[in-house]
Protein backbone atom coordinates (compact mmCIF):
# COMPACT_ATOMS: atom_id res chain seq x y z
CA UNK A 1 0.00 0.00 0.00
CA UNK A 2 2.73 2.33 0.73
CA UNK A 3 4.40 1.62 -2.83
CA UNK A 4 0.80 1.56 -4.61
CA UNK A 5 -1.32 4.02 -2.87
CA UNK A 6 2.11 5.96 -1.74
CA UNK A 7 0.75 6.00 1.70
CA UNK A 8 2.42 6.93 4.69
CA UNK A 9 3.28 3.70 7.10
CA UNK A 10 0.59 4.51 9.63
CA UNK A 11 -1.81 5.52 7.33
CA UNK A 12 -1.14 1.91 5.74
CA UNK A 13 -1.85 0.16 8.56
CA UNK A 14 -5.08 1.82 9.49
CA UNK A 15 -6.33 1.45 5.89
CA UNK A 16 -5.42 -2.89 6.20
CA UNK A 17 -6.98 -3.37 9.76
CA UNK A 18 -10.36 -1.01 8.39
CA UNK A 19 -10.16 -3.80 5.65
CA UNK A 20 -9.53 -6.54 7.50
CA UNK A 21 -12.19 -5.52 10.72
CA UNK A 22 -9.46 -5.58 13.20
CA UNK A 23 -8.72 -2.65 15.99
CA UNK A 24 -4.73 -1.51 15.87
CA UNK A 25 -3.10 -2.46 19.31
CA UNK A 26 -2.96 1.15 21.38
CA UNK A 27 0.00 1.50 24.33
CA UNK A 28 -1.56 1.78 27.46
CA UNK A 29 -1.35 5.81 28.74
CA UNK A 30 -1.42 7.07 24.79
CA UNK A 31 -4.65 8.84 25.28
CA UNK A 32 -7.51 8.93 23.40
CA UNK A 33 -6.83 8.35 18.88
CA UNK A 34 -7.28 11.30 17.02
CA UNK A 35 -7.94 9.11 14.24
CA UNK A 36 -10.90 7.46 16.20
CA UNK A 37 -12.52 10.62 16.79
CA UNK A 38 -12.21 11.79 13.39
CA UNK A 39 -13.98 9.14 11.96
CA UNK A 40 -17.84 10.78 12.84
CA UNK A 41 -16.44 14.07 11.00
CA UNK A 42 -15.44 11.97 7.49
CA UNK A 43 -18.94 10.37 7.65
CA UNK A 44 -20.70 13.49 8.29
CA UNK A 45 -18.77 14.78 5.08
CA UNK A 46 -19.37 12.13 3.11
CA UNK A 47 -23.24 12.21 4.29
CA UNK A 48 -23.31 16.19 3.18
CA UNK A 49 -21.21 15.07 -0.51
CA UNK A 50 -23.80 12.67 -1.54
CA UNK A 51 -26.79 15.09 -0.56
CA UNK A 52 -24.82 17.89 -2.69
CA UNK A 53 -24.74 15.22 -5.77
CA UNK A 54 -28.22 15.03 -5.27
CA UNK A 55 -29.39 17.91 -5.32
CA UNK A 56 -27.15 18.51 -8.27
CA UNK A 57 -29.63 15.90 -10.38
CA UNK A 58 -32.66 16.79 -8.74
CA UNK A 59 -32.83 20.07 -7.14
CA UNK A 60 -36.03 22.35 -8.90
CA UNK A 61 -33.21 25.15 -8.75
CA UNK A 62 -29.69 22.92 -10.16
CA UNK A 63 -30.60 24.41 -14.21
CA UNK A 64 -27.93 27.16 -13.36
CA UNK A 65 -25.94 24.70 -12.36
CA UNK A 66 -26.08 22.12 -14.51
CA UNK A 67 -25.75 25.36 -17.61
CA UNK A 68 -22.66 27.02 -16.10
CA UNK A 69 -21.25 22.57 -16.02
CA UNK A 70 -22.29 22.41 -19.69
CA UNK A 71 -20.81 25.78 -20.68
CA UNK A 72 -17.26 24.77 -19.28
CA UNK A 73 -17.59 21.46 -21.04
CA UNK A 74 -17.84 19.11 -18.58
CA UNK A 75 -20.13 16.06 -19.26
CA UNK A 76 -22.42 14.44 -16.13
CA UNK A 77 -19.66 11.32 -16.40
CA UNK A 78 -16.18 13.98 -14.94
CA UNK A 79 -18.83 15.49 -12.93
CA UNK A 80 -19.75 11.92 -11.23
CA UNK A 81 -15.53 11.27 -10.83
CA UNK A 82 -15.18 14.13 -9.12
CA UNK A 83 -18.60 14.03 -7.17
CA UNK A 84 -19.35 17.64 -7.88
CA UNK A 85 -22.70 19.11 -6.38
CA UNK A 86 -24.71 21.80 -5.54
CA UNK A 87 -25.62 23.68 -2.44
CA UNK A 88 -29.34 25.31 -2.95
CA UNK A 89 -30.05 28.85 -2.15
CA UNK A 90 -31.27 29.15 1.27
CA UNK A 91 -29.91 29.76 4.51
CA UNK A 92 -30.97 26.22 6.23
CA UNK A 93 -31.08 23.39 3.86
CA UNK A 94 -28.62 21.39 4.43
CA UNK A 95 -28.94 22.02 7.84
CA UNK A 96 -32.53 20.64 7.84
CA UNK A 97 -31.48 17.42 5.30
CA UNK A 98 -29.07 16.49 7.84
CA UNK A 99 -28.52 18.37 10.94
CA UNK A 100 -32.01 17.15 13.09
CA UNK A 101 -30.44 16.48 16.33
CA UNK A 102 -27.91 18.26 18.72
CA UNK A 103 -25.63 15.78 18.23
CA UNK A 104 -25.53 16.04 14.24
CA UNK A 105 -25.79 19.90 14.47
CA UNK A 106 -22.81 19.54 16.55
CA UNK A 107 -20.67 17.50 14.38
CA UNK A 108 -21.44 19.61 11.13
CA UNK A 109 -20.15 22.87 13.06
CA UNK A 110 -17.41 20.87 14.03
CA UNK A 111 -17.26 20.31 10.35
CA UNK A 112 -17.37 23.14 8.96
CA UNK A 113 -20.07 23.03 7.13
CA UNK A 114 -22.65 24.86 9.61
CA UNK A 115 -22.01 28.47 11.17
CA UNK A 116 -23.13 29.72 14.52
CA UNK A 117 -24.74 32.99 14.73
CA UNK A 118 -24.16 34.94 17.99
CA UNK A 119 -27.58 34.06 19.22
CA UNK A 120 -26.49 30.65 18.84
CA UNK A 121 -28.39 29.59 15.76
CA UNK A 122 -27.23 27.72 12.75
CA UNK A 123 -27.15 28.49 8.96
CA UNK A 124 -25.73 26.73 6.19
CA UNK A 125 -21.54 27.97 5.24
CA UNK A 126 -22.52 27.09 1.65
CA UNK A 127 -25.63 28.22 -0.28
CA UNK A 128 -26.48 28.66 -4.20
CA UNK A 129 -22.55 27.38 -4.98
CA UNK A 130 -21.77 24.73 -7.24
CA UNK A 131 -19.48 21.82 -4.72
CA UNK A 132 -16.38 20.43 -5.04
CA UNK A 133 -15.61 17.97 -2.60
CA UNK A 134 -11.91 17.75 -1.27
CA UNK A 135 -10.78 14.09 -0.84
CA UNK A 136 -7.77 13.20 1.60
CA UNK A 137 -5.41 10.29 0.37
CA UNK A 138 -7.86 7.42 1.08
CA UNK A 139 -10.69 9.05 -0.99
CA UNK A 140 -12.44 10.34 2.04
CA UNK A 141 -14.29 13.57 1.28
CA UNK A 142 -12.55 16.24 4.17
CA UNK A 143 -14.21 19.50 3.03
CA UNK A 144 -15.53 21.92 0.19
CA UNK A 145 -14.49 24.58 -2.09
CA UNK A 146 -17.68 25.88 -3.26
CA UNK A 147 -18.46 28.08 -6.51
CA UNK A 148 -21.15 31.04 -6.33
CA UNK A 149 -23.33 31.31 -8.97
CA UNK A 150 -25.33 34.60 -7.63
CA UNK A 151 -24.23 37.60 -7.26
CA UNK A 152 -22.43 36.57 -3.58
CA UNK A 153 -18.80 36.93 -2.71
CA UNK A 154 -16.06 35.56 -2.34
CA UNK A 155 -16.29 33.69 -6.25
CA UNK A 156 -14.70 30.49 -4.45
CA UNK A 157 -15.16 29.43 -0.80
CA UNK A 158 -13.36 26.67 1.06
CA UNK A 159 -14.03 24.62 3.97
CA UNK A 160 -12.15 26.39 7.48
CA UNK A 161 -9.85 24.46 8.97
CA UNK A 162 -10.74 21.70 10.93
CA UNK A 163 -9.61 18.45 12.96
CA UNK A 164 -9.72 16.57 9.37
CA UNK A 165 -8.88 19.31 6.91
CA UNK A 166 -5.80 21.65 6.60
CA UNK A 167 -5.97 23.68 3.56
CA UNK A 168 -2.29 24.66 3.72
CA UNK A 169 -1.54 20.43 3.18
CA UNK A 170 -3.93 19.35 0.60
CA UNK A 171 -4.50 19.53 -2.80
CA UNK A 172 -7.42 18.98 -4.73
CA UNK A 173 -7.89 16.19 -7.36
CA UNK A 174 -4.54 14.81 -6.14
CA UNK A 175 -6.67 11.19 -4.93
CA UNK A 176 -8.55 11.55 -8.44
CA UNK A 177 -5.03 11.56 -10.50
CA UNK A 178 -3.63 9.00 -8.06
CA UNK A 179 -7.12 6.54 -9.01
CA UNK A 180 -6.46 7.43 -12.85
CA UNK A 181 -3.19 6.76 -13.10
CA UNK A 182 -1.90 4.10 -10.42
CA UNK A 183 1.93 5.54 -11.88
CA UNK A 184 2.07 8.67 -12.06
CA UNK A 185 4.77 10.21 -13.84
CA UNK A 186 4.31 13.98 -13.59
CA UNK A 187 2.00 16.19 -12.21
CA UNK A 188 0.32 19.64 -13.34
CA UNK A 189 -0.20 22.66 -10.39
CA UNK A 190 -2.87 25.15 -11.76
CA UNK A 191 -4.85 27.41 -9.79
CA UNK A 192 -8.33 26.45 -9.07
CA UNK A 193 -11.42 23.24 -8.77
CA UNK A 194 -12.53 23.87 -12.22
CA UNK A 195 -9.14 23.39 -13.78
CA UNK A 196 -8.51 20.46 -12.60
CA UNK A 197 -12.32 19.36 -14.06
CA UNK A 198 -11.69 21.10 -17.25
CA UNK A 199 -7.98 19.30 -17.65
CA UNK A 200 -9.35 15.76 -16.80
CA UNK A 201 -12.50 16.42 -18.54
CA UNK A 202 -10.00 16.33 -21.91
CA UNK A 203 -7.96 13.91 -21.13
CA UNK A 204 -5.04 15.65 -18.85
CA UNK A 205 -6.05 13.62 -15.40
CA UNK A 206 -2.74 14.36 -13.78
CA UNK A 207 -3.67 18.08 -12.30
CA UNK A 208 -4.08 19.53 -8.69
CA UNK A 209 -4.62 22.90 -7.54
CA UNK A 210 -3.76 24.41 -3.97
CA UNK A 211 -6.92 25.26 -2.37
CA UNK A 212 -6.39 29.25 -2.49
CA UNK A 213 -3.10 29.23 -0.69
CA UNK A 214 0.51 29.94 -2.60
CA UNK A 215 2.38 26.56 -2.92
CA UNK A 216 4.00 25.67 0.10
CA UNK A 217 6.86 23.17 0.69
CA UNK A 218 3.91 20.34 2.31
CA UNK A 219 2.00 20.89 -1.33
CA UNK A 220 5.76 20.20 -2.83
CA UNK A 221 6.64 17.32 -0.40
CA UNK A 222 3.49 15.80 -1.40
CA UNK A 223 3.83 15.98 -5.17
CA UNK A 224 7.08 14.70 -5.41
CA UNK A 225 5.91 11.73 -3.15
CA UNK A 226 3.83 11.08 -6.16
CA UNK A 227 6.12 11.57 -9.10
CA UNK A 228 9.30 13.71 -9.90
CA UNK A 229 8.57 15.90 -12.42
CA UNK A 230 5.36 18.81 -11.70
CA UNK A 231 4.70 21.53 -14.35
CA UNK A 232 2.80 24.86 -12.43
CA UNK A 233 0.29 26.49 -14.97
CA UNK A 234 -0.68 29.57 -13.49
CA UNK A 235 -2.87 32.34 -14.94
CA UNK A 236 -0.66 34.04 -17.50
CA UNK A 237 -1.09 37.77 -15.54
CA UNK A 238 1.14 39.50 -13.32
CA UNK A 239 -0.37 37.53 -10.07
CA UNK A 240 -0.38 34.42 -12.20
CA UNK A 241 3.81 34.54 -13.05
CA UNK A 242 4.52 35.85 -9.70
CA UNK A 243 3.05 32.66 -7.64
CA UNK A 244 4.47 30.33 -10.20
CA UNK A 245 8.05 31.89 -9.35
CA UNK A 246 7.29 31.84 -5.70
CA UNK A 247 6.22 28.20 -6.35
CA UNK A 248 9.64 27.48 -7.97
CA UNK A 249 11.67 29.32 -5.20
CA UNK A 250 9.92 26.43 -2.89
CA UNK A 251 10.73 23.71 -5.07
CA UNK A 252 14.83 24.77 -5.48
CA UNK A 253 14.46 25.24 -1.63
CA UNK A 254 13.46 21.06 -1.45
């Protein structure tokens, strides 16, 4: 798994015993698993993914959607790979789909994908945005970038940080490149979700984007766990050059 999936060792082992049904032995005195208690936050995600897909197919309001999809070229088979969605207008509807106790209120805040209003009450982070679920090594959804289609800003919108997802580490469509190409022999940066779609949906499957932070040396350390050659296609404006030249002041820097 480590050769195949390029996993790190523990990461390995947790994926075999999850396969197998066994618990991994714990030391006496180590406290309580982080992983353990992440595992309610990647099924929450995953729940709040395949309701976003949904409503993507069958929403009365997904025709913008689905246009703006069409317009870029994707087809409904590279929207399925990368399980993009969309989040309806409204201020409450995921939170009604899947947030109907305490306890599941809780653990979408906890998420991310809920914010608390001073007086305590609830609304939904992402509304009338097309979804992009982010996807961690092992496939498991960890947060959002979502893309307004009103008039709302900011045009993109991640996921916060939380205990499962640190935007600074990941990058998106990384696991999708990794399950097109089990050898991967180079890898394009660009800048954003759509990108990434847009490359794969013509036959370049091999691109990530940083998740609206400059390339860092964890992006880099990443990538080159992958493969040893990455190309960065940034916008070709001023902003554009200058992050692909910070980008390859990280790399020399390896």
């Amino acid at each position: 798994l480590m050769d195949y999936e390029r996993l790190d060792f523990p990461t390995a082992i947790e994926s075999l015993a999850r396969h197998a049904g066994l618990e991994i032995p714990r030391v006496q005195g180590e406290g309580p698993d982080p992983r353990r208690e992440q595992e309610p936050l990647f099924d929450v995600l995953q729940r709040c993914s395949s309701w976003y897909q949904r409503q993507l197919r069958a929403h009365a309001d997904a025709g913008n959607a689905v246009a703006y999809l069409k317009q870029r070229g994707l087809t409904g088979v590279i929207a399925k790979r990368f399980g993009i969605g969309f989040a309806p207008a409204g201020w409450d509807n995921l939170l009604q789909a899947a947030g109907g106790t305490a306890a599941e209120r809780e653990l979408l805040i906890k998420a991310g994908m809920l914010v608390t209003r001073d007086n305590g009450q609830c609304y939904d982070r992402f509304r009338e945005r097309i979804m992009f679920p982010i996807r961690d090594a092992r496939g498991r959804v960890i947060g959002f970038g979502g893309r307004v289609l009103g008039d709302d800003t900011p045009k993109y919108l991640n996921s916060p940080e939380t205990p499962v997802f640190n935007k600074g580490r990941e990058l998106y469509g990384l696991y999708e490149a990794r399950q097109a190409r089990r050898q991967l022999n180079q890898l394009v940066v660009v800048e954003g979700y759509m990108d990434v779609v847009a490359l794969a949906q013509h036959g370049i499957d091999y691109a990530v984007a940083t998740l609206g932070t400059a390339v860092s040396r964890a992006h880099l350390e990443r990538v080159f766990r992958c493969c040893a050659r990455v190309t960065f296609c940034f916008d070709g404006d001023r902003a554009g050059r200058s992050a692909a030249a910070r980008a390859l002041e990280v790399t020399m820097g390896l």
